[in-house]
N, C-alpha and C. Protein backbone atom coordinates (compact mmCIF):
# COMPACT_ATOMS: atom_id res chain seq x y z
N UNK A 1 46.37 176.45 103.22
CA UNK A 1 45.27 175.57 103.56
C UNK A 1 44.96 175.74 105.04
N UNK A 2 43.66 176.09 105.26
CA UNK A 2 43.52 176.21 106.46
C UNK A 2 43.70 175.06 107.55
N UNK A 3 43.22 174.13 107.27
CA UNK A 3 43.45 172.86 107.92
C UNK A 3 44.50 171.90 107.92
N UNK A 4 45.46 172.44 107.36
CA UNK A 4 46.58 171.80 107.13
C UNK A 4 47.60 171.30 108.25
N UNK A 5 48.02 169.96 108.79
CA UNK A 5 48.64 169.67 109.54
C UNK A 5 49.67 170.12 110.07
N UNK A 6 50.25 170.58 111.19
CA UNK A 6 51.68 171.00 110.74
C UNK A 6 52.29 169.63 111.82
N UNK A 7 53.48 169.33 110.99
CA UNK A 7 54.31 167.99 111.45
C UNK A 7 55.47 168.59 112.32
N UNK A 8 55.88 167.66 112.99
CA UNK A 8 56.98 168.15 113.79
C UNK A 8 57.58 167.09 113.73
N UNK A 9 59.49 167.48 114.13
CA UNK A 9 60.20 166.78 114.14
C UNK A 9 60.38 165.37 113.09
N UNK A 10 60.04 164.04 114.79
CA UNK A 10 59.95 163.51 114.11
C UNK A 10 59.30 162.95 112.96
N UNK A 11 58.05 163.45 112.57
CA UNK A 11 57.20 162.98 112.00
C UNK A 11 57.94 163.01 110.42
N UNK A 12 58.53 164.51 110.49
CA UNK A 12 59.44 165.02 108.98
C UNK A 12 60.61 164.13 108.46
N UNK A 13 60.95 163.58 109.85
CA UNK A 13 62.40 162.94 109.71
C UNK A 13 61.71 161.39 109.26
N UNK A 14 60.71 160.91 109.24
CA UNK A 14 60.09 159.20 109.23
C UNK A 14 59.80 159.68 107.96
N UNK A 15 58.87 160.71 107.08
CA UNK A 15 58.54 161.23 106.24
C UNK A 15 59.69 161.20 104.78
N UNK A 16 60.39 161.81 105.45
CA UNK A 16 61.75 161.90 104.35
C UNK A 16 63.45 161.34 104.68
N UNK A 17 63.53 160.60 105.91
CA UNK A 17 64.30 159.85 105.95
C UNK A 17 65.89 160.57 105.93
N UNK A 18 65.44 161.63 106.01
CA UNK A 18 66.65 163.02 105.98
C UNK A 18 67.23 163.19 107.72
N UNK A 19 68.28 163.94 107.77
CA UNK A 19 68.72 163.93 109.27
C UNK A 19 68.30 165.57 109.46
N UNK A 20 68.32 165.63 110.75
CA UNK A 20 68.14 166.98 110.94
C UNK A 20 69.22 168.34 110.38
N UNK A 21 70.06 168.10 110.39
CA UNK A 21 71.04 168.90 109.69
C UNK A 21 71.67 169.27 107.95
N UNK A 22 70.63 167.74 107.70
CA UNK A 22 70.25 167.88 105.99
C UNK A 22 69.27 168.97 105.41
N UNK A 23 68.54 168.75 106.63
CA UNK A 23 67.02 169.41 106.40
C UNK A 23 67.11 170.55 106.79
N UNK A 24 67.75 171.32 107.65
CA UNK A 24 68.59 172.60 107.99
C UNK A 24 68.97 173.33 106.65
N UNK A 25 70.20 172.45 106.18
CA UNK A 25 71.20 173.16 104.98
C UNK A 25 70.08 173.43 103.68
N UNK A 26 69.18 172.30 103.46
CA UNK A 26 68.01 171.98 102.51
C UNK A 26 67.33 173.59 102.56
N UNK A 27 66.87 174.11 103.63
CA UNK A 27 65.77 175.03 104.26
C UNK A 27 66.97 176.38 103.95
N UNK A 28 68.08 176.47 104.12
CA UNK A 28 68.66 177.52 103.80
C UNK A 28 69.04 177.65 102.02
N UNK A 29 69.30 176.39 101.56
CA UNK A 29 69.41 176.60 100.41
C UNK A 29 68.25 176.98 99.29
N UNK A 30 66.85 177.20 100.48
CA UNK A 30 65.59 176.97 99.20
C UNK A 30 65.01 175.95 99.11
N UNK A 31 65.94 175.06 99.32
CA UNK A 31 65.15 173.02 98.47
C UNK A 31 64.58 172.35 98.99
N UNK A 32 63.81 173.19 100.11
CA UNK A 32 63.19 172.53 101.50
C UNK A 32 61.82 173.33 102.19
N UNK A 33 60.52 173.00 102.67
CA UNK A 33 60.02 174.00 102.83
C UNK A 33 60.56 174.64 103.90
N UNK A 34 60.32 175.83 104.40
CA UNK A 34 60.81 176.19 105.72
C UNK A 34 59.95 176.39 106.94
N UNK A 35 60.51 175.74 107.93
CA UNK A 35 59.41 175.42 109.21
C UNK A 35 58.83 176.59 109.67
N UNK A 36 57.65 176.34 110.23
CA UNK A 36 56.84 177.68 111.15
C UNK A 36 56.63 177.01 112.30
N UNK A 37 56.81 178.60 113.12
CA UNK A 37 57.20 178.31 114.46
C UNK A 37 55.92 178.50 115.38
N UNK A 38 55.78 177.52 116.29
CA UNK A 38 54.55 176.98 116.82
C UNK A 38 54.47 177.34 118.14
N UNK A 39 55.54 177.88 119.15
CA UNK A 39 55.21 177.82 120.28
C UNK A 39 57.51 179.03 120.40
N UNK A 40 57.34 179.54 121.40
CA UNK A 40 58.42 180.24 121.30
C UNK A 40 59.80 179.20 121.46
N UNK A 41 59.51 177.86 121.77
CA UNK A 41 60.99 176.56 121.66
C UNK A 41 60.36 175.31 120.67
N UNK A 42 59.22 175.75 119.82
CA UNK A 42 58.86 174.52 118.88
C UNK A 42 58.73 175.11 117.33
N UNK A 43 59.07 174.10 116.53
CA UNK A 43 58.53 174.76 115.06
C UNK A 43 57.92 173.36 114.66
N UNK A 44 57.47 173.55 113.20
CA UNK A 44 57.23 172.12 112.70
C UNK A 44 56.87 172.34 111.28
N UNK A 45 56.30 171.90 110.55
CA UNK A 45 56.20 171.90 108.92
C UNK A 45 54.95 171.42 108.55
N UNK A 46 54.51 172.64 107.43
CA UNK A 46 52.84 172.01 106.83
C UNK A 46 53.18 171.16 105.90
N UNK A 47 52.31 169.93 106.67
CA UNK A 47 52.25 168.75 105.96
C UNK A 47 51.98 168.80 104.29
N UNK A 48 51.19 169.38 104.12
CA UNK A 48 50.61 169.80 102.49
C UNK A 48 52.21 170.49 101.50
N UNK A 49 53.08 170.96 102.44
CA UNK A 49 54.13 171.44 101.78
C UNK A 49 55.51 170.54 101.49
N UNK A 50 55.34 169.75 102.97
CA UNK A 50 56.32 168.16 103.03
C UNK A 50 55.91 167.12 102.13
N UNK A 51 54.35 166.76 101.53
CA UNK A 51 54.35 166.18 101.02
C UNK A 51 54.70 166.75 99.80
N UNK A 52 54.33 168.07 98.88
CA UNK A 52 54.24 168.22 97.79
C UNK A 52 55.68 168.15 97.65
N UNK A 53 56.85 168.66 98.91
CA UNK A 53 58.59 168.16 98.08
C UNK A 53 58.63 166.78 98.23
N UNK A 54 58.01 166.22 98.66
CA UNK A 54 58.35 164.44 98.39
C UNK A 54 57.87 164.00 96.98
N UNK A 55 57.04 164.45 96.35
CA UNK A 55 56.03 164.26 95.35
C UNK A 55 57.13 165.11 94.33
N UNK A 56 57.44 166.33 94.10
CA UNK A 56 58.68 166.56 93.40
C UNK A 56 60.00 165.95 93.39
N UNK A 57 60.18 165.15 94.24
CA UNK A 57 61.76 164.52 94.50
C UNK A 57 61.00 163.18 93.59
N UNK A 58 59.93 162.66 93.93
CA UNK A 58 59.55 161.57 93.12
C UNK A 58 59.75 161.64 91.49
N UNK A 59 59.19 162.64 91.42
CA UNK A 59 58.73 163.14 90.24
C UNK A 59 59.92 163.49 89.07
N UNK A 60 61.39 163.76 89.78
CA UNK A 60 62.72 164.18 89.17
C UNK A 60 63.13 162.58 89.36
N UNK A 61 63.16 162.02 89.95
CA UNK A 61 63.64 160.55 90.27
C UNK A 61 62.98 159.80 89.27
N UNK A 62 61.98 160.08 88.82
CA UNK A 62 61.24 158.64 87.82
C UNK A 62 61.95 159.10 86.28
């Protein structure tokens, strides 16, 4: 998506309530999207991809 937000930090961590080192192991195992890097000491995450794993975690949970 071209317009797609990309979130950083904290925004991911208020989002999914995960710690940073969850979301690490998550991103190596696959079960997480994986961040793109924004600046050569920043990364952050497309929003459109953070929401759609919240919307699958919902979705196995109901």
């Amino acid at each position: 998506m071209l317009n797609d937000k990309i979130l950083r930090w904290p925004d991911v961590h208020s989002a999914t309530g995960l710690s940073r080192t969850t979301v690490w192991r998550l991103i190596r195992a696959g079960k997480f999207p994986a961040s793109v890097k924004i600046t050569d000491h920043a990364t952050g995450w497309k929003q459109s991809e953070v929401e759609a794993w919240l919307s699958s975690r919902q979705a196995t949970a109901a």
